[in-house]
Protein backbone atom coordinates (compact mmCIF):
# COMPACT_ATOMS: atom_id res chain seq x y z
CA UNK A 1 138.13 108.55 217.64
CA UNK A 2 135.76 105.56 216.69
CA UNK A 3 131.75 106.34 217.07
CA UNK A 4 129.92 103.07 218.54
CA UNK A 5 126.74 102.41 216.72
CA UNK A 6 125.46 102.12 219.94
CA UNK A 7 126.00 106.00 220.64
CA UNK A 8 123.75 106.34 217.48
CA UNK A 9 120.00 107.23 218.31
CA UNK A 10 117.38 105.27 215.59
CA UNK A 11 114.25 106.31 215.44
CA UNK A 12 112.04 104.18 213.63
CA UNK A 13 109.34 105.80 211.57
CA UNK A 14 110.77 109.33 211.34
CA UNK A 15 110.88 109.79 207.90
CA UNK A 16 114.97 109.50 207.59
CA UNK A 17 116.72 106.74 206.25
CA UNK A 18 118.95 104.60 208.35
CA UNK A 19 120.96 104.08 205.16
CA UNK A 20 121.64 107.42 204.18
CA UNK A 21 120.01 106.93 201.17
CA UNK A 22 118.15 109.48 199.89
CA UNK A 23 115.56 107.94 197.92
CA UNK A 24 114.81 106.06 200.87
CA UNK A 25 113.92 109.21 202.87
CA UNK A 26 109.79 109.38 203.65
CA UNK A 27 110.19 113.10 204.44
CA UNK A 28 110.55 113.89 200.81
CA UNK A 29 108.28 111.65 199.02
CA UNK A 30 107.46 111.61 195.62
CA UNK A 31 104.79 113.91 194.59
CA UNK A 32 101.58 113.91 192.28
CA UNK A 33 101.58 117.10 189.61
CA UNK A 34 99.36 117.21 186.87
CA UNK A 35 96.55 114.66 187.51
CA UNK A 36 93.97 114.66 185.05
CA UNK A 37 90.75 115.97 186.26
CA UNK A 38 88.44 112.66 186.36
CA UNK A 39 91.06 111.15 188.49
CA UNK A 40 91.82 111.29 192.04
CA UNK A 41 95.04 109.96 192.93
CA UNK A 42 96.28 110.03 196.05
CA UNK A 43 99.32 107.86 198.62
CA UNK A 44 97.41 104.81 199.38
CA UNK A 45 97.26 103.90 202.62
CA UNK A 46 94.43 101.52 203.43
CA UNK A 47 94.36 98.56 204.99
CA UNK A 48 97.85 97.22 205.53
CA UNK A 49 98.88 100.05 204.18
CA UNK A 50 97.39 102.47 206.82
CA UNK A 51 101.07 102.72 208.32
CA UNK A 52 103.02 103.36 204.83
CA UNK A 53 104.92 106.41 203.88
CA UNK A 54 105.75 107.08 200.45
CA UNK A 55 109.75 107.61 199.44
CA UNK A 56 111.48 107.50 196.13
CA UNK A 57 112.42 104.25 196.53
CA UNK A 58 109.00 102.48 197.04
CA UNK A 59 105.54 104.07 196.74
CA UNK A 60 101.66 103.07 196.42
CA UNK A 61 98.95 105.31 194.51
CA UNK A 62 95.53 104.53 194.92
CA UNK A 63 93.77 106.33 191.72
CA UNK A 64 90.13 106.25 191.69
CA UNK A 65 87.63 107.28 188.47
CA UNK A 66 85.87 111.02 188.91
CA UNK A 67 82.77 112.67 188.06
CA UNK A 68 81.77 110.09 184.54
CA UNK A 69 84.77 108.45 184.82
CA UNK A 70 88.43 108.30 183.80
CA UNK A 71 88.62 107.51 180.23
CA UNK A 72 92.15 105.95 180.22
CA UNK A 73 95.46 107.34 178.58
CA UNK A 74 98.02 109.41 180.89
CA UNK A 75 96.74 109.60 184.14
CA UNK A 76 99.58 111.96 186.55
CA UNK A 77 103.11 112.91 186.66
CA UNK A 78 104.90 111.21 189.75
CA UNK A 79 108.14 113.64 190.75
CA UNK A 80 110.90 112.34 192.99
CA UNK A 81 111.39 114.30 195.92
CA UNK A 82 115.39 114.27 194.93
CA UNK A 83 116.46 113.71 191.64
CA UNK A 84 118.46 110.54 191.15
CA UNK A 85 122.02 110.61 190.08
CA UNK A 86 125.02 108.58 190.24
CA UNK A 87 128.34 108.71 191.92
CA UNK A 88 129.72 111.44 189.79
CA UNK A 89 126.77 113.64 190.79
CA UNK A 90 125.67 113.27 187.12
CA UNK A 91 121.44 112.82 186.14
CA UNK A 92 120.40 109.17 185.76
CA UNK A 93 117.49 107.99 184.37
CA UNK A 94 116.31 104.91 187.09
CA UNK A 95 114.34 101.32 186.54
CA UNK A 96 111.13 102.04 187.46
CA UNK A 97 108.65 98.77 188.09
CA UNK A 98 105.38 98.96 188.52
CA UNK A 99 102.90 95.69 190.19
CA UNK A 100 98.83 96.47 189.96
CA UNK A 101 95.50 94.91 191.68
CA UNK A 102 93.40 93.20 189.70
CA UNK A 103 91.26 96.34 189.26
CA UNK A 104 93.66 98.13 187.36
CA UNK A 105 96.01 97.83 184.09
CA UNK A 106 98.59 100.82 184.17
CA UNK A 107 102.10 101.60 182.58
CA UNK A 108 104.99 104.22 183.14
CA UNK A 109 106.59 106.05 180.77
CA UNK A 110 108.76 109.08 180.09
CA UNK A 111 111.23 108.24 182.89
CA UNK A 112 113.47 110.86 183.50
CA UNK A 113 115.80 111.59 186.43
CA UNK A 114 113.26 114.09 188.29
CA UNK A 115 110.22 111.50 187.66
CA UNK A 116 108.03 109.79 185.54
CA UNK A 117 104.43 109.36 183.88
CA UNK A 118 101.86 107.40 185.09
CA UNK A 119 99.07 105.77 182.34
CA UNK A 120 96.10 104.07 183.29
CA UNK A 121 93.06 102.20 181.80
CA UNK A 122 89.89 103.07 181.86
CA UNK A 123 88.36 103.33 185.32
CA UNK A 124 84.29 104.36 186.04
CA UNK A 125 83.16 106.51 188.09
CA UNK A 126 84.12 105.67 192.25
CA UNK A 127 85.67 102.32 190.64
CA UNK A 128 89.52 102.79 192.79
CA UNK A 129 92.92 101.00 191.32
CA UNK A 130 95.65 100.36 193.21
CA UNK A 131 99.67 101.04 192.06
CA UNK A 132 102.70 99.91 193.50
CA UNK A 133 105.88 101.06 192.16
CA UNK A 134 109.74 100.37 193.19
CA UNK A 135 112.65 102.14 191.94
CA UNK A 136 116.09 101.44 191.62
CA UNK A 137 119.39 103.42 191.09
CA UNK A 138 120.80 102.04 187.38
CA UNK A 139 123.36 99.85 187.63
């Protein structure tokens, strides 16, 4: 028996993924581990971002300078909240992009399947840079 989309219910803003895609899910975003201690980074949601919910997929950091400042160099570990893999169920390692504010200069590195690192210039003290990352199954 044939299912009608229209018998589907959507519900936009849940947190599930109308594709099925897991990395696309916001109720298992990525997550911050290991942020150094002159940083606070946290999901960014100001402005017209006060509505955004962090997935795999796409995500937005805000990471502002602590106490004298963040001195620049690795900044936190970003982990996936599933671990991308291909078809065959195997690990993949996935393009990760990142686009900054003007405030801010910052790089990933160490991309593995479960995550990556996340460096950063310098930033003073209560001086706040803004991240925006996308990431995309290899092809």
């Amino acid at each position: 028996m044939a299912t009608s989309i229209l018998s589907k219910s959507v519900v936009i803003g849940s947190g599930s993924s109308a594709s099925g895609d897991a990395h696309r899910d916001t109720s298992k975003p990525p997550r911050l581990t290991n942020t150094v201690s002159t940083l606070l980074a946290s999901e960014d949601r100001d402005g017209a971002l006060s509505d955004n919910r962090n997935s795999d997929s796409t995500h937005s950091w805000k990471l502002t300078g602590q106490g004298a400042g963040f001195a620049g160099g690795f900044a936190t570990r970003v982990e996936f909240g599933t671990e991308y893999k291909n078809d065959k169920g195997e690990t993949v390692v996935p393009n990760v992009h990142i686009t900054t504010d003007n405030t801010i200069n910052a790089s990933v590195f160490n991309v593995t399947s479960g995550g990556y690192d996340l460096s950063a210039m310098n930033l003073g003290a209560g001086v706040t840079g803004r991240v925006r990352v996308s990431v995309k199954q290899p092809s």
